[in-house]
PDB file of N, CA and C in Angstrom:
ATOM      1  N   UNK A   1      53.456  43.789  23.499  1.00  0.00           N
ATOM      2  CA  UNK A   1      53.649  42.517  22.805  1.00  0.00           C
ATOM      3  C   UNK A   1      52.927  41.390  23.547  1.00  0.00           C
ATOM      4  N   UNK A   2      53.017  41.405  24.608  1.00  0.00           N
ATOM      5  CA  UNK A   2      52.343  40.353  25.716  1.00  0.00           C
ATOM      6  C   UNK A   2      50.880  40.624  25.215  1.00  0.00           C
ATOM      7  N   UNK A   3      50.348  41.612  25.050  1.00  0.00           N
ATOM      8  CA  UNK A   3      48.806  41.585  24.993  1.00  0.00           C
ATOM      9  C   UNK A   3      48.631  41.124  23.695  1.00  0.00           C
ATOM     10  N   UNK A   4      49.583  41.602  22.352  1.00  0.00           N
ATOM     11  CA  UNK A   4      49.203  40.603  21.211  1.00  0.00           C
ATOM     12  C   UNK A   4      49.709  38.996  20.923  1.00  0.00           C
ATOM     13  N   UNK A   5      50.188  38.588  21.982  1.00  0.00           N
ATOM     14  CA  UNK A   5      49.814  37.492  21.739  1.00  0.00           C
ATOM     15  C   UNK A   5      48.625  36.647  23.127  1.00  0.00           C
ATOM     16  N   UNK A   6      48.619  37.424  23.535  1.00  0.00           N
ATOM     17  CA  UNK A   6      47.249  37.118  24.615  1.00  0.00           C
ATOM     18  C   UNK A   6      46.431  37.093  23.436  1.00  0.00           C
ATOM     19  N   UNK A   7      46.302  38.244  22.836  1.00  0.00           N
ATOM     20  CA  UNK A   7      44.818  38.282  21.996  1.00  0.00           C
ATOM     21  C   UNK A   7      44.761  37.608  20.792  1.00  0.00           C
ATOM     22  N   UNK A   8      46.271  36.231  20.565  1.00  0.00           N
ATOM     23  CA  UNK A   8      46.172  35.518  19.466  1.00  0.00           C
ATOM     24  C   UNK A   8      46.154  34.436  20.245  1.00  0.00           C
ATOM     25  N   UNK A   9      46.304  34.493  21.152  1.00  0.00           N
ATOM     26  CA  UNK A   9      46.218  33.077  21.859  1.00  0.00           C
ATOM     27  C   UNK A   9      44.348  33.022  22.462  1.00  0.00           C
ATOM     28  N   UNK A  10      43.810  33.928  22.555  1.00  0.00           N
ATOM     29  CA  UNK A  10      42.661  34.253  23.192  1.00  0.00           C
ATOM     30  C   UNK A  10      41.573  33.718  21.675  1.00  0.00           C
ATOM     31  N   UNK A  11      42.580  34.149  20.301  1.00  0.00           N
ATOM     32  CA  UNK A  11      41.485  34.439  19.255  1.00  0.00           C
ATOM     33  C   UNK A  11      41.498  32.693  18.880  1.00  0.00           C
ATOM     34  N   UNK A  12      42.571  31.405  18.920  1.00  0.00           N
ATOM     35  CA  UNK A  12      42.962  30.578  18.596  1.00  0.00           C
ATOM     36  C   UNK A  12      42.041  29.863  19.943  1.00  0.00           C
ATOM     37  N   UNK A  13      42.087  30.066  20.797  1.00  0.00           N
ATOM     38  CA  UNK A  13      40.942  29.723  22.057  1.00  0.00           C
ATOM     39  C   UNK A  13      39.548  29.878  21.301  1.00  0.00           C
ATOM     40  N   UNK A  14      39.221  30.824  20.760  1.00  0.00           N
ATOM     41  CA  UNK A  14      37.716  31.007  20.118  1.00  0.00           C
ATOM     42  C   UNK A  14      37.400  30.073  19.480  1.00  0.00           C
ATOM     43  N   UNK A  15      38.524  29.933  18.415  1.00  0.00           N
ATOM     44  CA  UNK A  15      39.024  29.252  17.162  1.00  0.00           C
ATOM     45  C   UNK A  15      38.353  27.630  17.611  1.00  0.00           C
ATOM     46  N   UNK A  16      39.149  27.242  18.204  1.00  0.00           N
ATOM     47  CA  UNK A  16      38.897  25.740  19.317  1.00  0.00           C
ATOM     48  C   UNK A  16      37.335  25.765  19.494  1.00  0.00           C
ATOM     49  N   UNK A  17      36.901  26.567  20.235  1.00  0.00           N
ATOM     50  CA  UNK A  17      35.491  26.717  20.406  1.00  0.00           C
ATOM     51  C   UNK A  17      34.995  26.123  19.411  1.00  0.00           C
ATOM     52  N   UNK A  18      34.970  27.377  18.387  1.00  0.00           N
ATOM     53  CA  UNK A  18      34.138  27.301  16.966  1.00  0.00           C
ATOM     54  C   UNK A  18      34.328  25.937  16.606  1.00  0.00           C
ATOM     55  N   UNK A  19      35.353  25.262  16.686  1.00  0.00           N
ATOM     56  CA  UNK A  19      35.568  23.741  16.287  1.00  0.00           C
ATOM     57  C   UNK A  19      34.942  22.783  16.623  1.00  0.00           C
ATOM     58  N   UNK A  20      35.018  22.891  18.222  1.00  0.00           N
ATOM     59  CA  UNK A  20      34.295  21.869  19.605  1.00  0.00           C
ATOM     60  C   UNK A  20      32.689  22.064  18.879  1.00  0.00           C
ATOM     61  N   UNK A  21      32.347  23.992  18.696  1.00  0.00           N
ATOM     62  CA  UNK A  21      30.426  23.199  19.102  1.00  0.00           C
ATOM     63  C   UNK A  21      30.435  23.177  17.786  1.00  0.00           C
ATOM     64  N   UNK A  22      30.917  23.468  16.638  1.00  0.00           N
ATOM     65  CA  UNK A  22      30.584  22.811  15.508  1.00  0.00           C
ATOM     66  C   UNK A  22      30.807  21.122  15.374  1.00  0.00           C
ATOM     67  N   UNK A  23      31.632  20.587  15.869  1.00  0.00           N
ATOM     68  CA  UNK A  23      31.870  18.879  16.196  1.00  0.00           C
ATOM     69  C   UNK A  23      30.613  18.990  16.989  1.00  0.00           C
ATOM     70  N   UNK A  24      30.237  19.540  17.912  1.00  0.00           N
ATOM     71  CA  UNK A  24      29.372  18.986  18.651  1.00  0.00           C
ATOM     72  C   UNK A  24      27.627  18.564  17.856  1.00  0.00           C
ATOM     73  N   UNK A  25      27.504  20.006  17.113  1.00  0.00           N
ATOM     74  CA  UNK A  25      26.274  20.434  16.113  1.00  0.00           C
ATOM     75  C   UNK A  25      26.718  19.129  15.662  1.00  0.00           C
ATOM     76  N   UNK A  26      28.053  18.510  14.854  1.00  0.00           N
ATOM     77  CA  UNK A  26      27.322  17.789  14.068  1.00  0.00           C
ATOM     78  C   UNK A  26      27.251  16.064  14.754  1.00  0.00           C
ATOM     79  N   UNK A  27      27.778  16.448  15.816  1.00  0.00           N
ATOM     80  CA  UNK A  27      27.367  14.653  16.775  1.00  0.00           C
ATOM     81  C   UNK A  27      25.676  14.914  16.825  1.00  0.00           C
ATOM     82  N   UNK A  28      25.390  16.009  17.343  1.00  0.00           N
ATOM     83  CA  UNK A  28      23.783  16.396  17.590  1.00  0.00           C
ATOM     84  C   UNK A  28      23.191  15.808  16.377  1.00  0.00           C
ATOM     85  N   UNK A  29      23.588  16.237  15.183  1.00  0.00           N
ATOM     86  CA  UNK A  29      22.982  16.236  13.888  1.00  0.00           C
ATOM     87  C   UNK A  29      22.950  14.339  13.138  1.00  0.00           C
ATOM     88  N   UNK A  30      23.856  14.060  13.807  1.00  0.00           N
ATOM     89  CA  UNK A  30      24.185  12.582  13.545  1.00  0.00           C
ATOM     90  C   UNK A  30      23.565  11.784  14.465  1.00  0.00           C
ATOM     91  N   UNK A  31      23.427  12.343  16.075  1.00  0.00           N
ATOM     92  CA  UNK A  31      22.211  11.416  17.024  1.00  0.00           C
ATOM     93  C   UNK A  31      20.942  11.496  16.474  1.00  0.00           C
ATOM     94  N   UNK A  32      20.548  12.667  16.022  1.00  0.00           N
ATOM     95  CA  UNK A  32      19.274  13.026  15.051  1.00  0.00           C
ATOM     96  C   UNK A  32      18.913  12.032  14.284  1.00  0.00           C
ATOM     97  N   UNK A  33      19.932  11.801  13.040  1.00  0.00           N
ATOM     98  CA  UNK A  33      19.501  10.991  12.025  1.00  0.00           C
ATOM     99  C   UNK A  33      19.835   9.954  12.624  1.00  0.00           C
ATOM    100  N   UNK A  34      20.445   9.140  13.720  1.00  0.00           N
ATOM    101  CA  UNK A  34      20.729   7.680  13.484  1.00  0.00           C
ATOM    102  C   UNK A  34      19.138   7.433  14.824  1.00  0.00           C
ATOM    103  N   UNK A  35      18.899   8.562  15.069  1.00  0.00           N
ATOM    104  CA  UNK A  35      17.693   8.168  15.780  1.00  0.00           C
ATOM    105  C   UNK A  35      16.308   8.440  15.120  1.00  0.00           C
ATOM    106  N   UNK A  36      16.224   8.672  14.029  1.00  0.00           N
ATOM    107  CA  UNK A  36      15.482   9.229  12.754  1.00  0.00           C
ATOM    108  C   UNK A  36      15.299   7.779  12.126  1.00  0.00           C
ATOM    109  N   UNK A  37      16.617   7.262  11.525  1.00  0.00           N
ATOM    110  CA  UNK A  37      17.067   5.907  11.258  1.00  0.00           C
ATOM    111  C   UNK A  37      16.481   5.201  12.087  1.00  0.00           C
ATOM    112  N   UNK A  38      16.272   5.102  13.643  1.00  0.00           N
ATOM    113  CA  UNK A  38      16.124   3.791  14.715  1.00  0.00           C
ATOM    114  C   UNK A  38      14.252   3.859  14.130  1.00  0.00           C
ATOM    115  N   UNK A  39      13.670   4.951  14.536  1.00  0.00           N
ATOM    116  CA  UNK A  39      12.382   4.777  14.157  1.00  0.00           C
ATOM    117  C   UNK A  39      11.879   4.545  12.850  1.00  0.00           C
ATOM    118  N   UNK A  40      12.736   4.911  11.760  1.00  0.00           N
ATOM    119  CA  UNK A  40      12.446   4.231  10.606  1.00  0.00           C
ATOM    120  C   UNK A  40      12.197   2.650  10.436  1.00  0.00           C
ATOM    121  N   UNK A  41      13.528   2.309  11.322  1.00  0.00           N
ATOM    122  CA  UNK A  41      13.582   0.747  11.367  1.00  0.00           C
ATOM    123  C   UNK A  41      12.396   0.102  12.044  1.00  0.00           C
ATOM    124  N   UNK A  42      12.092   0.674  13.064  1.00  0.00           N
ATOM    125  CA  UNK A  42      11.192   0.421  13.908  1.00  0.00           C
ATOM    126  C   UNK A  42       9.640   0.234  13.412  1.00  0.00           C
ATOM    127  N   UNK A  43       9.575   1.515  13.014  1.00  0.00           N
ATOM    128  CA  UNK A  43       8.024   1.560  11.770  1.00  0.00           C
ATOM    129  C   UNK A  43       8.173   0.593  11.101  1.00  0.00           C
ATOM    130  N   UNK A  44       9.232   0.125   9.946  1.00  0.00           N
ATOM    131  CA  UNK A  44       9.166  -0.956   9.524  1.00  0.00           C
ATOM    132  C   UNK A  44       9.267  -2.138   9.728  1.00  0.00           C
ATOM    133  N   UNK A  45       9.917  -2.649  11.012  1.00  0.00           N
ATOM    134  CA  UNK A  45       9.212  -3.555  12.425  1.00  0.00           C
ATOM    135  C   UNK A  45       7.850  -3.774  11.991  1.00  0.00           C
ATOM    136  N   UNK A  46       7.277  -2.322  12.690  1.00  0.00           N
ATOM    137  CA  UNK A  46       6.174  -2.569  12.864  1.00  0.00           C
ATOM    138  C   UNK A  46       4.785  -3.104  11.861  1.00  0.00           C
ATOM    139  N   UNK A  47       5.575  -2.271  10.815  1.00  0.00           N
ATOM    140  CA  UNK A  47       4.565  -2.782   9.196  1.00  0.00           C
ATOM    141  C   UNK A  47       4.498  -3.621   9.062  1.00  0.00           C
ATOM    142  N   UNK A  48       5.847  -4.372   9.619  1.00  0.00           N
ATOM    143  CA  UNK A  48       6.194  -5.931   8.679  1.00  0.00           C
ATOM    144  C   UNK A  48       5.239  -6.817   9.423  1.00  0.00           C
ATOM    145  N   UNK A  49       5.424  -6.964  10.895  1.00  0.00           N
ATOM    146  CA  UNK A  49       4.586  -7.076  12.122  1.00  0.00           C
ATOM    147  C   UNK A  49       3.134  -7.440  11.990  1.00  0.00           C
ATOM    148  N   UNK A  50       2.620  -6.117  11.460  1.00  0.00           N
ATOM    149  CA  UNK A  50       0.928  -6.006  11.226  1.00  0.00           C
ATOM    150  C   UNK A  50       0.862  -6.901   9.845  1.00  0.00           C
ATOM    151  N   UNK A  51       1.702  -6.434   8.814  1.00  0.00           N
ATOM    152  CA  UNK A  51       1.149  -7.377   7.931  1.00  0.00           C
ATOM    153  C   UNK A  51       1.442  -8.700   7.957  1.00  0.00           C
ATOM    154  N   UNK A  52       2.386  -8.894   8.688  1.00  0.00           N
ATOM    155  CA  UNK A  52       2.545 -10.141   9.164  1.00  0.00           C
ATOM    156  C   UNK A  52       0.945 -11.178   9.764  1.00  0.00           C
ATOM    157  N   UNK A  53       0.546 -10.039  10.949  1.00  0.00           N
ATOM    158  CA  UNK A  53      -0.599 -10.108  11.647  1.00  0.00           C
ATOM    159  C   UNK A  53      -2.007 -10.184  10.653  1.00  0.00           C
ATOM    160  N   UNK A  54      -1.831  -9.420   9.546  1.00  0.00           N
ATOM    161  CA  UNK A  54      -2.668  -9.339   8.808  1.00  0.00           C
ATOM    162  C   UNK A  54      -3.192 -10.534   7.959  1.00  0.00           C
ATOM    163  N   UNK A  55      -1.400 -11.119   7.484  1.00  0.00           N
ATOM    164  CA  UNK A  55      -1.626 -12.466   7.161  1.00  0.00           C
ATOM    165  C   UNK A  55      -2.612 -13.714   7.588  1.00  0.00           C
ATOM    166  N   UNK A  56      -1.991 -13.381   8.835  1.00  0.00           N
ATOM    167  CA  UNK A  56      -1.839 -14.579   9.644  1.00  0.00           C
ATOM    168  C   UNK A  56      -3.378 -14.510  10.220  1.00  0.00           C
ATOM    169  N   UNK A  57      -4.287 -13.246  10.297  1.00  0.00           N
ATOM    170  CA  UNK A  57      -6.113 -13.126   9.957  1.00  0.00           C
ATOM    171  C   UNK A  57      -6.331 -13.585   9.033  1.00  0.00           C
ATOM    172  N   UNK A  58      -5.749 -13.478   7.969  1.00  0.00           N
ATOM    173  CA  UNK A  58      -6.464 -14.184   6.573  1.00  0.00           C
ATOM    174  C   UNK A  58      -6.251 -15.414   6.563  1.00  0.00           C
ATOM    175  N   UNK A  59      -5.046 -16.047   7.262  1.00  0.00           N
ATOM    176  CA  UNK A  59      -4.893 -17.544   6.625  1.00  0.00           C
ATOM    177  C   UNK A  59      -5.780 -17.979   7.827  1.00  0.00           C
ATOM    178  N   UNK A  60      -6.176 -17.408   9.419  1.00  0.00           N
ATOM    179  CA  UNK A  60      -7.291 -18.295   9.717  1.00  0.00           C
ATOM    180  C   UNK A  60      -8.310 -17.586   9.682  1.00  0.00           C
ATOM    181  N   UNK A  61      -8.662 -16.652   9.256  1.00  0.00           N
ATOM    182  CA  UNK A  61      -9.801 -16.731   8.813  1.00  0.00           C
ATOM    183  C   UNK A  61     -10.342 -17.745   7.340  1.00  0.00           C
ATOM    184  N   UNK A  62      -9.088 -18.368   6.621  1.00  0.00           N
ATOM    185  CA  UNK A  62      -9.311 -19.066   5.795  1.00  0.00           C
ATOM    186  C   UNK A  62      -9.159 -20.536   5.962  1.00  0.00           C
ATOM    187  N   UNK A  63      -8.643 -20.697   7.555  1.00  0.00           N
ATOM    188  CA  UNK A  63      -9.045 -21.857   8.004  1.00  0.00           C
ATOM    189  C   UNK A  63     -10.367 -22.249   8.711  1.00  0.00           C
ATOM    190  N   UNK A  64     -10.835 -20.772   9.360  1.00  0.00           N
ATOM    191  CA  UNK A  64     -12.100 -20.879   9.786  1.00  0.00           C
ATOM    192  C   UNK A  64     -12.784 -21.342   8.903  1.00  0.00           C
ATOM    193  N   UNK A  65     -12.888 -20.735   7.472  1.00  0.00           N
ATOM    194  CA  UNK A  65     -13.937 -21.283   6.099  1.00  0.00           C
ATOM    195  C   UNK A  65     -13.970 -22.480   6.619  1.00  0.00           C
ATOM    196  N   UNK A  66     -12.291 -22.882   6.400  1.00  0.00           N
ATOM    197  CA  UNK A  66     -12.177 -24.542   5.406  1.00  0.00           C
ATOM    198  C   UNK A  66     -13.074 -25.613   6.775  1.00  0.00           C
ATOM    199  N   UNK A  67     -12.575 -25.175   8.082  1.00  0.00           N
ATOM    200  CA  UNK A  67     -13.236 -25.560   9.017  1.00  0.00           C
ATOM    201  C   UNK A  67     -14.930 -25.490   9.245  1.00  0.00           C
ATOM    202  N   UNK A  68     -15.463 -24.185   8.707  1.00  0.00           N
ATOM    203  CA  UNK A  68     -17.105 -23.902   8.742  1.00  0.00           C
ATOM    204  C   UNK A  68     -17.414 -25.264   7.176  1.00  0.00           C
ATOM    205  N   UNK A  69     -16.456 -25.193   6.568  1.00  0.00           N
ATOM    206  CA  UNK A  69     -17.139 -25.721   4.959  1.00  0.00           C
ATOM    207  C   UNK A  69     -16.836 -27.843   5.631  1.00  0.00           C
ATOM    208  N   UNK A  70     -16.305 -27.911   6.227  1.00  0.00           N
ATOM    209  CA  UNK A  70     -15.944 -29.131   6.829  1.00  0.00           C
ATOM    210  C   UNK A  70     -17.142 -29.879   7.756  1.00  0.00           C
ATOM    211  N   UNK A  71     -17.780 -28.880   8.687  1.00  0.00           N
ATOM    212  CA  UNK A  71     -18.551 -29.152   9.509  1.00  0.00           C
ATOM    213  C   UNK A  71     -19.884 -29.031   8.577  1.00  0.00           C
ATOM    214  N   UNK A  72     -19.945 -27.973   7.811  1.00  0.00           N
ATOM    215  CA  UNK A  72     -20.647 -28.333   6.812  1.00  0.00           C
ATOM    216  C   UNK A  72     -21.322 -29.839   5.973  1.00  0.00           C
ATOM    217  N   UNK A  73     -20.251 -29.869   5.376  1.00  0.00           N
ATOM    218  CA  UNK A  73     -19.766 -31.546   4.674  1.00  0.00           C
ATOM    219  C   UNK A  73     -20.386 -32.289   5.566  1.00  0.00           C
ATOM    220  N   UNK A  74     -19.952 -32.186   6.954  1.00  0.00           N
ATOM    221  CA  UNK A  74     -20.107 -33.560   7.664  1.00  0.00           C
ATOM    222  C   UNK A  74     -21.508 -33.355   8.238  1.00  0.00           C
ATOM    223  N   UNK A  75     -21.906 -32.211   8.648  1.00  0.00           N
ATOM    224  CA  UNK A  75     -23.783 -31.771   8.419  1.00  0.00           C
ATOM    225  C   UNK A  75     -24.385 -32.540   7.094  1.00  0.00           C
ATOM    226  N   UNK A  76     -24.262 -32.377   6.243  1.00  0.00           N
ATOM    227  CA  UNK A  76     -24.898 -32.839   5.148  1.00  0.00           C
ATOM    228  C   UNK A  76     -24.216 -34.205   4.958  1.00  0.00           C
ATOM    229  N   UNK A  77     -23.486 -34.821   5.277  1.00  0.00           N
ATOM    230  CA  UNK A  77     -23.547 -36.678   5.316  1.00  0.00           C
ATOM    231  C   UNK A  77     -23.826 -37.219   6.550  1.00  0.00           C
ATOM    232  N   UNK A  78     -24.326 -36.541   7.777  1.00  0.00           N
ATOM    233  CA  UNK A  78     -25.324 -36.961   8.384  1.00  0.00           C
ATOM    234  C   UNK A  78     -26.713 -36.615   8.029  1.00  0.00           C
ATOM    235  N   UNK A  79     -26.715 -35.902   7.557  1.00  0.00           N
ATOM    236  CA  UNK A  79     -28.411 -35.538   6.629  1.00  0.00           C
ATOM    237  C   UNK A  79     -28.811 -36.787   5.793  1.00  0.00           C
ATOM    238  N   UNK A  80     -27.663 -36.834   5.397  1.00  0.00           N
ATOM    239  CA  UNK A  80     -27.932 -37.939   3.767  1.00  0.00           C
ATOM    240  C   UNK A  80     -27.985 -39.741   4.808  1.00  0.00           C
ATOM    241  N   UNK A  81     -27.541 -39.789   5.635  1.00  0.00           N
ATOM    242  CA  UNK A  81     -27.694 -40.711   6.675  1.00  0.00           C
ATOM    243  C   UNK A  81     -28.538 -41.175   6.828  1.00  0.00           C
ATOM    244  N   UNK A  82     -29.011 -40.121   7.397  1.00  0.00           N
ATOM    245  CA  UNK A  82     -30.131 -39.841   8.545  1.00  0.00           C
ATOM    246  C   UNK A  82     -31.807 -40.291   7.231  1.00  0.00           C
ATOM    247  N   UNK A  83     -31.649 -39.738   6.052  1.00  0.00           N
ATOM    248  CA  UNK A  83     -32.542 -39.733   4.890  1.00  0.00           C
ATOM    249  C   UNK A  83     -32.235 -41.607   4.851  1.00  0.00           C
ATOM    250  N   UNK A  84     -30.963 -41.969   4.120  1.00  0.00           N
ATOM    251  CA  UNK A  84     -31.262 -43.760   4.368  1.00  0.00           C
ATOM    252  C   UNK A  84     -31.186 -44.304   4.748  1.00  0.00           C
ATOM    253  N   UNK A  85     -31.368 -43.872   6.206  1.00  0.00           N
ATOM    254  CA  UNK A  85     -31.879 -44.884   7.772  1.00  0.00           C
ATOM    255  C   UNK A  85     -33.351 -44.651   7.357  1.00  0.00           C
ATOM    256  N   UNK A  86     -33.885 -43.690   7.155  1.00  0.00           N
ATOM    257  CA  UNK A  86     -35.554 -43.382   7.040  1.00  0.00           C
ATOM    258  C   UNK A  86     -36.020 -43.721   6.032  1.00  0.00           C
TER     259      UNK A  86
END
């Protein structure tokens, strides 16, 4: 009798086991995705970031224009000056 309940107390010990690394599989499985999740977030950081960056090339490169088209302007009304001083 002692040995059957050793070997139900032994099988209820397994039992526990099977419980623990299955809890464990699924903490594993849940650091996985919430670290799956962190780099998702992150990539999209980063997208937002570049196009952010991307923007922010276009609007000066569209200040460079307005700036090249300015110095421009003011090239050509010293031209026009310069013509009715002469």
């Amino acid at each position: 009798k002692r040995t059957g309940k050793s070997e139900s107390n032994y099988e209820s010990e397994a039992i526990d086991t099977l419980f623990e690394s299955r809890y464990e599989s699924e903490a594993i499985d849940t650091l996985l995705e919430s670290n799956h999740e962190s780099k998702t977030i992150d990539t999209l950081v980063e997208s937002s970031y570049e196009s952010e960056t991307i923007e922010t090339l276009v609007e000066s490169n569209h200040e460079s224009e307005t700036i090249n088209t300015l110095v421009e302007r003011n090239y050509k009304s010293e031209a026009i000056n310069t013509l009715s001083e002469s």
